[in-house]
Protein backbone atom coordinates (compact mmCIF):
# COMPACT_ATOMS: atom_id res chain seq x y z
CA UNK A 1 -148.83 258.85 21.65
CA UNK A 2 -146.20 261.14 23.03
CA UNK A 3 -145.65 259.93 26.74
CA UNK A 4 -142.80 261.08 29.67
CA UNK A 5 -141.26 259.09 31.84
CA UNK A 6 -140.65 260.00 35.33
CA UNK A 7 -137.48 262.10 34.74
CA UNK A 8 -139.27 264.14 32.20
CA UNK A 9 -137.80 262.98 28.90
CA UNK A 10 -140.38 263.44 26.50
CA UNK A 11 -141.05 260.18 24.49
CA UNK A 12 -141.46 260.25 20.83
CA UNK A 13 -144.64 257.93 19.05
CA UNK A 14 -144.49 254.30 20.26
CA UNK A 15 -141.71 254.71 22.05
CA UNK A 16 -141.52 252.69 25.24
CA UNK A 17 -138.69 253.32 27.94
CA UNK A 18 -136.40 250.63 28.79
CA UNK A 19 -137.28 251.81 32.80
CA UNK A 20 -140.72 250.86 32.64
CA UNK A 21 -142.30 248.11 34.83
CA UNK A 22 -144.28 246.94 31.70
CA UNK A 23 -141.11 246.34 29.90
CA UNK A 24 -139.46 244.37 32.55
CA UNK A 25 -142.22 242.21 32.53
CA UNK A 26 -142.12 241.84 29.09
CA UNK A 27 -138.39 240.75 28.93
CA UNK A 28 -139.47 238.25 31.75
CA UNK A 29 -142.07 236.93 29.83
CA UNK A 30 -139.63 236.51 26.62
CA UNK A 31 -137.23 234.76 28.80
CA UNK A 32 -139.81 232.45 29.84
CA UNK A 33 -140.73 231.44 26.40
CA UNK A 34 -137.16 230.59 25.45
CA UNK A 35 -136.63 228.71 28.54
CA UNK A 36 -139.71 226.60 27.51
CA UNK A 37 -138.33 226.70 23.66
CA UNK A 38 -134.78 225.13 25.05
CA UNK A 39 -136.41 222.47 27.19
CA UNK A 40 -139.29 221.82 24.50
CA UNK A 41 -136.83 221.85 21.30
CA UNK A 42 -134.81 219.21 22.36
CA UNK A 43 -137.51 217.07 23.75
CA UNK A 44 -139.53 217.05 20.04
CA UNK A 45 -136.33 216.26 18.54
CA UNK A 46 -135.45 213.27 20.35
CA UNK A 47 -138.61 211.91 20.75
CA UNK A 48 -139.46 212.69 17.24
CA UNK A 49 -143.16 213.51 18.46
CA UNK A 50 -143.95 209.96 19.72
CA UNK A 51 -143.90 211.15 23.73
CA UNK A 52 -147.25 212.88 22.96
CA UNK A 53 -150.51 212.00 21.94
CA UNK A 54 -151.98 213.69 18.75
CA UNK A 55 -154.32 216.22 20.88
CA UNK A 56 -151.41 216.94 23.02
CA UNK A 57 -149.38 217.65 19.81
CA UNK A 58 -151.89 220.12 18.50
CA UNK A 59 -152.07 221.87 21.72
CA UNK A 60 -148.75 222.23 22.03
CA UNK A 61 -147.88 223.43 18.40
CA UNK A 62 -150.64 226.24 19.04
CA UNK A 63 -148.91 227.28 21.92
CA UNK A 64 -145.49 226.91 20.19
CA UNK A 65 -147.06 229.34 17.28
CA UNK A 66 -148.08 232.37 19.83
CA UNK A 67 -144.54 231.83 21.46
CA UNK A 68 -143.51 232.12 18.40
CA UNK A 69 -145.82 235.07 17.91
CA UNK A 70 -144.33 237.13 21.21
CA UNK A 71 -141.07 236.59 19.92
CA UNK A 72 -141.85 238.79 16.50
CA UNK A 73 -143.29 241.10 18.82
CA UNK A 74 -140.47 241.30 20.91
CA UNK A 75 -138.54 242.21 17.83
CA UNK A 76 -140.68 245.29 17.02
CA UNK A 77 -140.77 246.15 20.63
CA UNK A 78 -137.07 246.55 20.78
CA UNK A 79 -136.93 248.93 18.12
CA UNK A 80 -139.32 251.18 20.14
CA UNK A 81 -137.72 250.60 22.90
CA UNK A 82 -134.91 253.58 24.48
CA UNK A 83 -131.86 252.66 26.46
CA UNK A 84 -129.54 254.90 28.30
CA UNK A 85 -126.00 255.94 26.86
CA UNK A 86 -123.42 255.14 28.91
CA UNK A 87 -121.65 257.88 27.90
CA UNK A 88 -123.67 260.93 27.76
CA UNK A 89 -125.83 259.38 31.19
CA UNK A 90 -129.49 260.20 29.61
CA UNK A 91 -132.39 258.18 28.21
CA UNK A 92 -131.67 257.66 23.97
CA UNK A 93 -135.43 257.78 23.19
CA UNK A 94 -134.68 258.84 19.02
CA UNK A 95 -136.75 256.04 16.80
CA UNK A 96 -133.44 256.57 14.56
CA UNK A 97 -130.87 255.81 17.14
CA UNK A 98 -132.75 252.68 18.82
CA UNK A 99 -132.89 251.07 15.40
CA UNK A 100 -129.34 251.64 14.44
CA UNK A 101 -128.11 250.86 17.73
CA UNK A 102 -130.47 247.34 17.49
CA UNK A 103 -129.46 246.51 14.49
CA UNK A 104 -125.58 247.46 14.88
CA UNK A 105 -125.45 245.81 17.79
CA UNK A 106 -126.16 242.12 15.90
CA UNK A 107 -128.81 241.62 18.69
CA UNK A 108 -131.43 242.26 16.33
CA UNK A 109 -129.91 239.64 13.93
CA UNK A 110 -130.17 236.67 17.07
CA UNK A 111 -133.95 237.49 17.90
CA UNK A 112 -134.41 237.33 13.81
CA UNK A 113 -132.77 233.74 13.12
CA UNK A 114 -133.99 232.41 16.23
CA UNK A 115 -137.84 233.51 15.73
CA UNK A 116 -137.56 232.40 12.13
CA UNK A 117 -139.50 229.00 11.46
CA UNK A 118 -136.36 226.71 10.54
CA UNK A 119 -138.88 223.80 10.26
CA UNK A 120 -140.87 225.45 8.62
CA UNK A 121 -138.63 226.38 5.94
CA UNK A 122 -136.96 223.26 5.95
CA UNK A 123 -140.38 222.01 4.85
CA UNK A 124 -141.18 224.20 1.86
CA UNK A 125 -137.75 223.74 0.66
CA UNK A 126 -137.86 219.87 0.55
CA UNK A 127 -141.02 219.63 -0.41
CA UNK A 128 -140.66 221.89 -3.20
C-alpha cells in the first residue's frame, strides 16, 4: 500500500503521515482514553470497586480492555507513523528511521509501561 501525501512524498507500506486528518483524530481519540484512564484509575482505587454495581463493573472492565486495546494499537501506529525533521524541513517517511527515532526517543518506552496490565501482572505474580 504505497500512498502520497499531498506534497508528493511517496509513502512506503503502512506508512501513515503524521499530516493526515485520520491521524489527528487518532491522537485525539488516544488522549481521550487516558483522560478517562486518569479519572477512572484513581476512582477504582479508592473505592476499591464498591462505588459500582457488579454489571456496572463488567461493563466497565470491557471497556477498560478495548482502551486498553487502542493503546497497543497506538503503539504500532507510531512506528508507521512519519514526522518531519526539523533539520532537513521534509517528511521522514523510512520504516527504519520512525522506529529508531520512536524508540530513541524513550516515547515508545512510556506508551509500553503504561499500556502494560500492572494488575494484571501483579495478579499472576501473587498468585503464583
Amino acid at each position: 500500500m504505497d500512498l502520497k501525501t499531498k506534497q508528493g512524498v511517496k509513502l512506503g507500506f503502512m506508512i501513515f503521515s503524521y499530516k493526515w486528518k485520520s491521524r489527528m483524530y487518532w491522537d485525539v481519540l488516544v488522549i481521550i482514553f487516558a483522560m478517562y484512564n486518569s479519572f477512572m484509575i484513581p476512582l477504582e482505587v479508592a473505592y476499591s470497586g464498591a462505588f459500582f454495581s457488579e454489571s456496572d463493573k463488567a461493563k466497565i472492565e470491557i471497556l477498560e480492555n478495548c482502551i486498553d486495546a487502542c493503546f497497543c494499537l497506538d503503539i504500532i501506529i507510531s512506528f508507521r507513523t512519519s514526522y518531519l525533521d526539523a533539520n532537513l524541513g521534509h517528511e521522514i517517511t523510512s520504516g527504519k528511521s520512525i522506529a529508531y527515532r520512536y524508540v530513541k526517543s524513550g516515547v515508545f518506552f512510556m506508551d509500553l509501561a503504561a499500556t502494560l496490565p500492572i494488575d494484571l501482572i501483579v495478579e499472576m505474580i501473587l498468585a503464583g
